[in-house]
C-alpha atoms as a PDB file:
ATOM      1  CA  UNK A   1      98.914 110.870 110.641  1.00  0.00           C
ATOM      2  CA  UNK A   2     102.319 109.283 109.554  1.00  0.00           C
ATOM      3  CA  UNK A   3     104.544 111.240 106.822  1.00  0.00           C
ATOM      4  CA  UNK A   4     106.628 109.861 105.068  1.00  0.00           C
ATOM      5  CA  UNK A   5     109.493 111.100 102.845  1.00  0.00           C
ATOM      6  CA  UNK A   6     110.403 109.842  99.566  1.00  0.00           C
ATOM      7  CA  UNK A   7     111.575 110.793  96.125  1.00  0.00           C
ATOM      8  CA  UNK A   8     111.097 109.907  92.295  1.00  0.00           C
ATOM      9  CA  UNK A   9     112.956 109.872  90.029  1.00  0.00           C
ATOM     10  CA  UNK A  10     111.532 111.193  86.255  1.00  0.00           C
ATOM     11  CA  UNK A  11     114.281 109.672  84.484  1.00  0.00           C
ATOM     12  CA  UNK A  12     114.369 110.839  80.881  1.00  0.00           C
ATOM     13  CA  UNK A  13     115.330 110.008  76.808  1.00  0.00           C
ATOM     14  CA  UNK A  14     114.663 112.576  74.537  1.00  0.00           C
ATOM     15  CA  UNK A  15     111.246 112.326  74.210  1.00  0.00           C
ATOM     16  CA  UNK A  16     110.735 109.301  76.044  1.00  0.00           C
ATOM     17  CA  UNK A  17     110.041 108.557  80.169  1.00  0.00           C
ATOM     18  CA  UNK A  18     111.003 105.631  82.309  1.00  0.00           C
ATOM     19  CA  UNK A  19     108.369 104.491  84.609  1.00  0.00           C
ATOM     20  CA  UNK A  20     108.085 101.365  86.467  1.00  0.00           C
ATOM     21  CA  UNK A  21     105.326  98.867  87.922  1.00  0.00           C
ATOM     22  CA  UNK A  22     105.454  98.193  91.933  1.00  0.00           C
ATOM     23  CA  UNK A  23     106.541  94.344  92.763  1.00  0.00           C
ATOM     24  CA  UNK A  24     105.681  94.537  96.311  1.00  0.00           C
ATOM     25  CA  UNK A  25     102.983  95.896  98.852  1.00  0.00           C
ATOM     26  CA  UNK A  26     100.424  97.181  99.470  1.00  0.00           C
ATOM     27  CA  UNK A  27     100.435  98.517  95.902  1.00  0.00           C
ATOM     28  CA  UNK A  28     101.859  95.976  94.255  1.00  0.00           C
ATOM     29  CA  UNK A  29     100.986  96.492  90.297  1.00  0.00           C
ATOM     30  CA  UNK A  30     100.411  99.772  90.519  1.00  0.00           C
ATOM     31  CA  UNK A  31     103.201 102.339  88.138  1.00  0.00           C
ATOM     32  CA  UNK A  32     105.095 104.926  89.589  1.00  0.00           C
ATOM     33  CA  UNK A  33     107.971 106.806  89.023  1.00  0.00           C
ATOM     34  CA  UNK A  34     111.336 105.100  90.746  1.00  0.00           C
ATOM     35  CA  UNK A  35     112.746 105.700  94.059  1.00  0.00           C
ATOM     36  CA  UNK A  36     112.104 105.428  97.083  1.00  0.00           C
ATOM     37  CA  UNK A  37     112.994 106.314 101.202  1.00  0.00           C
ATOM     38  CA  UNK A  38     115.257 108.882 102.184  1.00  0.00           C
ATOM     39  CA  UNK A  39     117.434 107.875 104.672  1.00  0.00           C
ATOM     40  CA  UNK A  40     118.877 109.909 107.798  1.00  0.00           C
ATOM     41  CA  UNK A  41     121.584 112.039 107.076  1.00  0.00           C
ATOM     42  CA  UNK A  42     120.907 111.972 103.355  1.00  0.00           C
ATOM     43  CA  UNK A  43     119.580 114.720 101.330  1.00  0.00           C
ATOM     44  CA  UNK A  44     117.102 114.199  98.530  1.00  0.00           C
ATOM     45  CA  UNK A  45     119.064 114.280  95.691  1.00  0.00           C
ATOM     46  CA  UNK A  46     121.835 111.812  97.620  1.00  0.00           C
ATOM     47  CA  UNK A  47     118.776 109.532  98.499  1.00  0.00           C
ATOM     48  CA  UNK A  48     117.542 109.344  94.822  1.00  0.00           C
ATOM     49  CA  UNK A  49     120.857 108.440  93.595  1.00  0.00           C
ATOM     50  CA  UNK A  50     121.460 105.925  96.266  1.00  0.00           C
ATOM     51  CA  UNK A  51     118.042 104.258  95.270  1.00  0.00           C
ATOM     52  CA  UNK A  52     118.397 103.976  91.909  1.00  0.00           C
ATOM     53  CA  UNK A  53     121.705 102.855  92.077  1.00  0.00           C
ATOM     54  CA  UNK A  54     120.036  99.871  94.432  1.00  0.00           C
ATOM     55  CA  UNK A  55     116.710  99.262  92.437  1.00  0.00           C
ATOM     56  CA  UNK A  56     117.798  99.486  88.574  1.00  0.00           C
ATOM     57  CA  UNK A  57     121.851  99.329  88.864  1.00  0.00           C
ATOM     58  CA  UNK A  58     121.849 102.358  86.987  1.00  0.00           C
ATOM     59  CA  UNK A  59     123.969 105.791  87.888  1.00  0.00           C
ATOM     60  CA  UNK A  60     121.527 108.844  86.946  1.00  0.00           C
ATOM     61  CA  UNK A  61     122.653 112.235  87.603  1.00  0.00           C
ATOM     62  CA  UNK A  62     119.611 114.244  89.398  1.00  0.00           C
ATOM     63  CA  UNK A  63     118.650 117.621  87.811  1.00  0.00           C
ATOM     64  CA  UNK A  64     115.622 120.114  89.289  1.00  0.00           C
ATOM     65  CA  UNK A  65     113.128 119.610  91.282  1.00  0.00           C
ATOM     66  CA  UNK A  66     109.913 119.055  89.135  1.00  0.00           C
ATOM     67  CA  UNK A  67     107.465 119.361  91.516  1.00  0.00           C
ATOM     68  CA  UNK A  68     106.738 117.862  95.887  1.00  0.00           C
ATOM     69  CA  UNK A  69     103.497 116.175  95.436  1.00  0.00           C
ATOM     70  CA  UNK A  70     101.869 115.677  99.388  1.00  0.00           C
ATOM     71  CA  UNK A  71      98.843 112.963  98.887  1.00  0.00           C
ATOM     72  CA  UNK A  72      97.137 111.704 102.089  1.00  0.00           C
ATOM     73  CA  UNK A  73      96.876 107.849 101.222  1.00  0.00           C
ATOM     74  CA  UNK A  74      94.223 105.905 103.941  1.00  0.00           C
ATOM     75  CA  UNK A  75      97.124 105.062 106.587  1.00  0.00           C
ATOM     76  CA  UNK A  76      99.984 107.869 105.989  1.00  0.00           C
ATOM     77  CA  UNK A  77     100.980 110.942 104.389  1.00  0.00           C
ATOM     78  CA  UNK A  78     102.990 110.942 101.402  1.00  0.00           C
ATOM     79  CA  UNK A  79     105.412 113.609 100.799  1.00  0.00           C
ATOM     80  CA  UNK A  80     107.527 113.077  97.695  1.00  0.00           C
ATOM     81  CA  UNK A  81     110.081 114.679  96.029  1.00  0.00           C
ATOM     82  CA  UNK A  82     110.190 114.543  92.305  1.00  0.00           C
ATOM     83  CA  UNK A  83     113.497 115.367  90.454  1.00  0.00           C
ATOM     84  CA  UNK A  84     114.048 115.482  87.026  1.00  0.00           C
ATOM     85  CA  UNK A  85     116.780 113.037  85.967  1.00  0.00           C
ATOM     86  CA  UNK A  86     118.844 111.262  83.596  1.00  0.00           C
ATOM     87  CA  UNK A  87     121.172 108.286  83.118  1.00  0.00           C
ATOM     88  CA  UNK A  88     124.962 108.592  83.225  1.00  0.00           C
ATOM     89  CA  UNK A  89     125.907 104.951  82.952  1.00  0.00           C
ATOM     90  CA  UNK A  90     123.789 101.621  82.579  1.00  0.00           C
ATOM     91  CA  UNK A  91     120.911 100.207  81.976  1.00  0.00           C
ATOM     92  CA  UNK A  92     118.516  99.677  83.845  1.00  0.00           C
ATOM     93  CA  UNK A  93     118.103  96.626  85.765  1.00  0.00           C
ATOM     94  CA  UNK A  94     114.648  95.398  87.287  1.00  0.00           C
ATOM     95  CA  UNK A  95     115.560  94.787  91.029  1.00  0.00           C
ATOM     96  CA  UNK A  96     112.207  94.997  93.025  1.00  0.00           C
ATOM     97  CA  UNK A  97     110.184  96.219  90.245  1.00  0.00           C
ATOM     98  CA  UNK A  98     107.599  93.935  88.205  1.00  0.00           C
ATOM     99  CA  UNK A  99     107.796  95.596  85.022  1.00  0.00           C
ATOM    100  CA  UNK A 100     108.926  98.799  83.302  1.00  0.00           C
ATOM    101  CA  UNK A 101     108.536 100.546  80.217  1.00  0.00           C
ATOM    102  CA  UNK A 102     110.031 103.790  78.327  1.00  0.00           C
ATOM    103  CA  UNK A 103     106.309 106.307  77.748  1.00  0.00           C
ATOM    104  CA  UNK A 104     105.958 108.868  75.186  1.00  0.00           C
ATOM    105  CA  UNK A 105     103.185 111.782  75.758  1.00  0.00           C
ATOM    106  CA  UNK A 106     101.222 109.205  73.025  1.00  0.00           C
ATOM    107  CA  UNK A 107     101.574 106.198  75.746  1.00  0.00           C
ATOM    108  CA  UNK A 108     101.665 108.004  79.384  1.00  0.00           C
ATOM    109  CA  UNK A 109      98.475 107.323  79.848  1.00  0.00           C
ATOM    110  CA  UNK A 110      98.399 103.700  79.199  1.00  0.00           C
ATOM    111  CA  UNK A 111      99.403 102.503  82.530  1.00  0.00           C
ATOM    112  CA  UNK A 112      97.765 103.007  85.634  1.00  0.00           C
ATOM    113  CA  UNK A 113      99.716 105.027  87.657  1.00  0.00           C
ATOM    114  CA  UNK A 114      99.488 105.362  91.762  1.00  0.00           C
ATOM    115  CA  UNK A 115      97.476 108.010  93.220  1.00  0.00           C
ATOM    116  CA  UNK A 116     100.291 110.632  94.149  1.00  0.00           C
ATOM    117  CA  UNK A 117     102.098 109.648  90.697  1.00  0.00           C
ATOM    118  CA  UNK A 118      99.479 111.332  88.740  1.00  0.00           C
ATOM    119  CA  UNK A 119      99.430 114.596  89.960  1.00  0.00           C
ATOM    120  CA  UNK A 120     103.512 114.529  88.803  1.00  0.00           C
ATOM    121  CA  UNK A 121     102.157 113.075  85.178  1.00  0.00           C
ATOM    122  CA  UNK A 122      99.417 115.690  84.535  1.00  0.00           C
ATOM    123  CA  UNK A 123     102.693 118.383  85.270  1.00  0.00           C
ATOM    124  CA  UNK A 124     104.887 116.850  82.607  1.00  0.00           C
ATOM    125  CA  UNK A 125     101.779 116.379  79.814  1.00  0.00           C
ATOM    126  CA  UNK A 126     101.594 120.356  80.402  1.00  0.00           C
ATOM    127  CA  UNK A 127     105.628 120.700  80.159  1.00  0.00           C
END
């Protein structure tokens, strides 16, 4: 089966976490946390940056490594970096993304996140 390498960005504020819905794909409406491909020659924390600098026109500055989450999805492997984040300059800016929305631990639960996403949300509702 196909891996493939990505990373997500939990961006926070104060109490609050930025999550957005998928535009496009396959899984189009589902919510996730942002990111996306890393690219050759890139390491994760350069590829996060890079992304979120493309999707939401926002500079973050990436902290630790929260947690890898590896999900078998029907056609590929998923193997995704999640890094603890949070913004230097802008706001963000809906590129590719359908929606988005600032959660509290009160509202985390109110969106349906994708399949690998919610193994990284049940480790933050324990943080």
């Amino acid at each position: 089966m196909k891996t493939i390498r990505v990373v997500a960005a939990v961006i926070k504020d104060g109490d609050r976490i930025f999550a957005t819905q998928r535009g496009y794909g396959e899984f189009k409406g589902g919510w996730e946390f942002p990111g996306g491909k890393i690219e050759e020659g890139e390491t994760p924390q350069e590829a996060l940056a890079r992304e979120i600098r493309e999707e939401l026109d926002t500079v973050i500055e990436v902290g630790e490594l929260i947690h890898t989450v590896e999900y078998d999805y029907p056609g590929f492997h998923l193997s995704m970096d999640c890094f603890r984040c949070s913004i230097v300059s802008g706001t963000p800016v809906l590129k590719e993304a359908e929606d988005a929305r600032w959660l509290t631990a009160d509202t985390i639960d109110s969106v349906d996140w994708l399949p690998a996403d919610v193994e990284v949300v049940e480790i933050l509702k324990k943080a």
